[in-house]
C-alpha atoms as a PDB file:
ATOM      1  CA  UNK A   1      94.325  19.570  44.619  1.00  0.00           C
ATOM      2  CA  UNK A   2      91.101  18.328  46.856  1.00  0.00           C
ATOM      3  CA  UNK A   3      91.213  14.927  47.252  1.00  0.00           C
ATOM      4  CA  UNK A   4      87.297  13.889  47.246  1.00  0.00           C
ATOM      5  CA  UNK A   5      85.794  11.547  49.344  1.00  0.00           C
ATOM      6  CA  UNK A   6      85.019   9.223  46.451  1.00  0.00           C
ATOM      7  CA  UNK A   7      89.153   8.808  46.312  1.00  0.00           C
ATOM      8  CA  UNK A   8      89.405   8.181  49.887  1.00  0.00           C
ATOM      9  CA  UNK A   9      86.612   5.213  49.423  1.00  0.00           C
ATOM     10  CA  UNK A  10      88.622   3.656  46.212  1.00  0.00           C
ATOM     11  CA  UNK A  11      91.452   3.624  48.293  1.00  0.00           C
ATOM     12  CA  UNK A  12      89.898   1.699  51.410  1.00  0.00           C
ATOM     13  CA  UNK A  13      88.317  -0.495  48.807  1.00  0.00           C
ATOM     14  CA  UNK A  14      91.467  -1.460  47.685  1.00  0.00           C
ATOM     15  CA  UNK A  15      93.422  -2.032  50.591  1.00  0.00           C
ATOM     16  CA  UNK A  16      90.362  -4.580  51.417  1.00  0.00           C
ATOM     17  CA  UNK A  17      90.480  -5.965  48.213  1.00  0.00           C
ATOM     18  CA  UNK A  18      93.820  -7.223  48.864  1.00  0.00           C
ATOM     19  CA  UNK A  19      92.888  -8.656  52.270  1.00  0.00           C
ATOM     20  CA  UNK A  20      92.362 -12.185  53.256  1.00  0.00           C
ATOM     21  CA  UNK A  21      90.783 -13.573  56.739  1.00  0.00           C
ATOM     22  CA  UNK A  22      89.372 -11.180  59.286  1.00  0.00           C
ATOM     23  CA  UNK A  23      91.657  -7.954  58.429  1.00  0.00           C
ATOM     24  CA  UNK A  24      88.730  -7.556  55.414  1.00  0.00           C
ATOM     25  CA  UNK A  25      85.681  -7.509  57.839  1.00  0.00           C
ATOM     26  CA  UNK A  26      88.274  -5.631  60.896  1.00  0.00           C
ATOM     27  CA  UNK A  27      88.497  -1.993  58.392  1.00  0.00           C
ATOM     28  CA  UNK A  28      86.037  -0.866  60.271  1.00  0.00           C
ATOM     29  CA  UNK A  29      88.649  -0.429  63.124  1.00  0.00           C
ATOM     30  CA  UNK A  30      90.512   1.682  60.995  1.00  0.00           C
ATOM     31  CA  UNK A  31      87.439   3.616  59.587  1.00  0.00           C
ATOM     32  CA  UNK A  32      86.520   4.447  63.302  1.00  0.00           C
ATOM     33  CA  UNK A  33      90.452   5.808  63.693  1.00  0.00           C
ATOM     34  CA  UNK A  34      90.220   7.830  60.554  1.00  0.00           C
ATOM     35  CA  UNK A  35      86.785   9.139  60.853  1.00  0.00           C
ATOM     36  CA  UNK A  36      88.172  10.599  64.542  1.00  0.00           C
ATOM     37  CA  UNK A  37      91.592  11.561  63.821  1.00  0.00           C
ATOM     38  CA  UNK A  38      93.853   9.482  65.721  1.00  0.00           C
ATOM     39  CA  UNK A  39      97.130  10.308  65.703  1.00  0.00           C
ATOM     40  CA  UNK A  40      99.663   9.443  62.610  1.00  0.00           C
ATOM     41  CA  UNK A  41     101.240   6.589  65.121  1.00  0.00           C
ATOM     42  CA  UNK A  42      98.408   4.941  65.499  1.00  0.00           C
ATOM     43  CA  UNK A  43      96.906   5.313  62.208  1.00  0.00           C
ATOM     44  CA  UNK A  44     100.105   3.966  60.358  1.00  0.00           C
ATOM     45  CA  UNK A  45      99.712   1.151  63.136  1.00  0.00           C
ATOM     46  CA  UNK A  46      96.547  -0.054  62.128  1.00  0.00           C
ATOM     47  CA  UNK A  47      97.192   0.639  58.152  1.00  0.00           C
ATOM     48  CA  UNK A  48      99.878  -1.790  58.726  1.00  0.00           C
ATOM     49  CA  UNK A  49      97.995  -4.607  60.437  1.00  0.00           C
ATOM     50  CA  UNK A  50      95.670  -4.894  57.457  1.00  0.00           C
ATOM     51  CA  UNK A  51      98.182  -4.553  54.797  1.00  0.00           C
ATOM     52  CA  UNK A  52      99.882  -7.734  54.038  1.00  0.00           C
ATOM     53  CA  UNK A  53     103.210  -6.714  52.732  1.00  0.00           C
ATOM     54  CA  UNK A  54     105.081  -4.167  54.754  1.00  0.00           C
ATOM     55  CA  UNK A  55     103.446  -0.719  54.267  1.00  0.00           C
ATOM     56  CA  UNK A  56     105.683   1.923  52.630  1.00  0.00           C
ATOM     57  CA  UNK A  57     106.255   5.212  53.677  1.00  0.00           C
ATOM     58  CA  UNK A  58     104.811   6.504  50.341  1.00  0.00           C
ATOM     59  CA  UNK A  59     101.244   4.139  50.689  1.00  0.00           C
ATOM     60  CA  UNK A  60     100.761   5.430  54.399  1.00  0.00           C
ATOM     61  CA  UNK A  61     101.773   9.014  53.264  1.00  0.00           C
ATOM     62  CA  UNK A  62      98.916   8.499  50.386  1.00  0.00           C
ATOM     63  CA  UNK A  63      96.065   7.481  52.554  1.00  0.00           C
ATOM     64  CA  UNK A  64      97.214   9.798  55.284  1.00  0.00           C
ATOM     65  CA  UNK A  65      96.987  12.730  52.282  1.00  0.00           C
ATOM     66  CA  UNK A  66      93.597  11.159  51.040  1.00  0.00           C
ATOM     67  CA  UNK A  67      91.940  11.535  54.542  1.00  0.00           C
ATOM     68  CA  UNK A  68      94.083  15.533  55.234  1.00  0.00           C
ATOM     69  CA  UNK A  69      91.835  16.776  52.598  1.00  0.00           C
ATOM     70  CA  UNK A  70      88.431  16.031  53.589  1.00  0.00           C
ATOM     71  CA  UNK A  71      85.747  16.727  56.114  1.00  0.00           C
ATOM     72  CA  UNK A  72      84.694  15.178  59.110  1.00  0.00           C
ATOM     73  CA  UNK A  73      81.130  14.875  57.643  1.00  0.00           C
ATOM     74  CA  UNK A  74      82.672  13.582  54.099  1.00  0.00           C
ATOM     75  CA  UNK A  75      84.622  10.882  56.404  1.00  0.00           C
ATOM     76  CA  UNK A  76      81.402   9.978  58.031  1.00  0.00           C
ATOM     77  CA  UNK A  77      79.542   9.677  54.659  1.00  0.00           C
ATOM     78  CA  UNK A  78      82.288   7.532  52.696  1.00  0.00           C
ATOM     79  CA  UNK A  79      82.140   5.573  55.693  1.00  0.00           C
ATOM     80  CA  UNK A  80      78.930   4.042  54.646  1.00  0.00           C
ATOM     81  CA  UNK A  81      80.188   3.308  51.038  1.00  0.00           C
ATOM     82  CA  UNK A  82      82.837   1.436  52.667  1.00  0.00           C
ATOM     83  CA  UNK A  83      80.989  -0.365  54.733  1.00  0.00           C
ATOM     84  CA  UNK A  84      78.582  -1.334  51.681  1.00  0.00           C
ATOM     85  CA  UNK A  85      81.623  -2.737  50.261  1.00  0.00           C
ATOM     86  CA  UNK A  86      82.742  -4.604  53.288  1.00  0.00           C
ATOM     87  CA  UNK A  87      79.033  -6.061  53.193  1.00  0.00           C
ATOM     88  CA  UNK A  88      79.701  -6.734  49.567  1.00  0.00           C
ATOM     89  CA  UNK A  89      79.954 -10.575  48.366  1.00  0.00           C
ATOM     90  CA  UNK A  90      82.990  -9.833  47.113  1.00  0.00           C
ATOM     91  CA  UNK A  91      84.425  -9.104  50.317  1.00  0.00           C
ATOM     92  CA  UNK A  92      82.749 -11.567  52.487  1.00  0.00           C
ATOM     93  CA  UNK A  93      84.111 -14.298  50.189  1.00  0.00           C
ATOM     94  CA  UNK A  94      87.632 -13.130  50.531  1.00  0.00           C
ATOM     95  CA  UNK A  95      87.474 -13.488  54.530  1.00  0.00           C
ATOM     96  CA  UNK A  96      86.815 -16.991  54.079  1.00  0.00           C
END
């Protein structure tokens, strides 16, 4: 099954959604790694700064699946929905 690049944006969304302080406004470090395929070190490294609970094998294996499955140029284009979120009110009031 093709994961679409509408999935990979929900799930960004929601690991912002459960962010408080500056790890909310900092995705945009971890978009940049996605978008350019870092390696899975680095990428479960950053995952984990912004989740606040320790992040399971199974969540990192989810977004790692979510952003297998799609294009460079569908990264770059969800990139601006997330960062449309990250702009949101929503998410500007959770960093403070």
């Amino acid at each position: 099954m093709r994961v679409t690049s509408a999935t990979c944006a929900l799930l960004l969304a929601l690991i912002c959604s459960v962010q408080l302080g500056d790890a909310c406004l900092d995705i945009d470090k971890l978009l940049a790694n996605v978008v350019f395929d870092v390696s899975q070190d680095l990428l479960k490294e950053e995952l984990a700064r912004y989740n606040p609970s320790p992040l399971t094998e199974e969540s990192f294996l989810n977004v790692q699946q979510c952003f297998a499955n799609v294009s460079v140029t569908e990264r770059f284009a969800h990139s601006v929905v997330i960062k449309k979120i990250l702009q949101s009110n929503d998410c500007i009031e959770a960093a403070f």
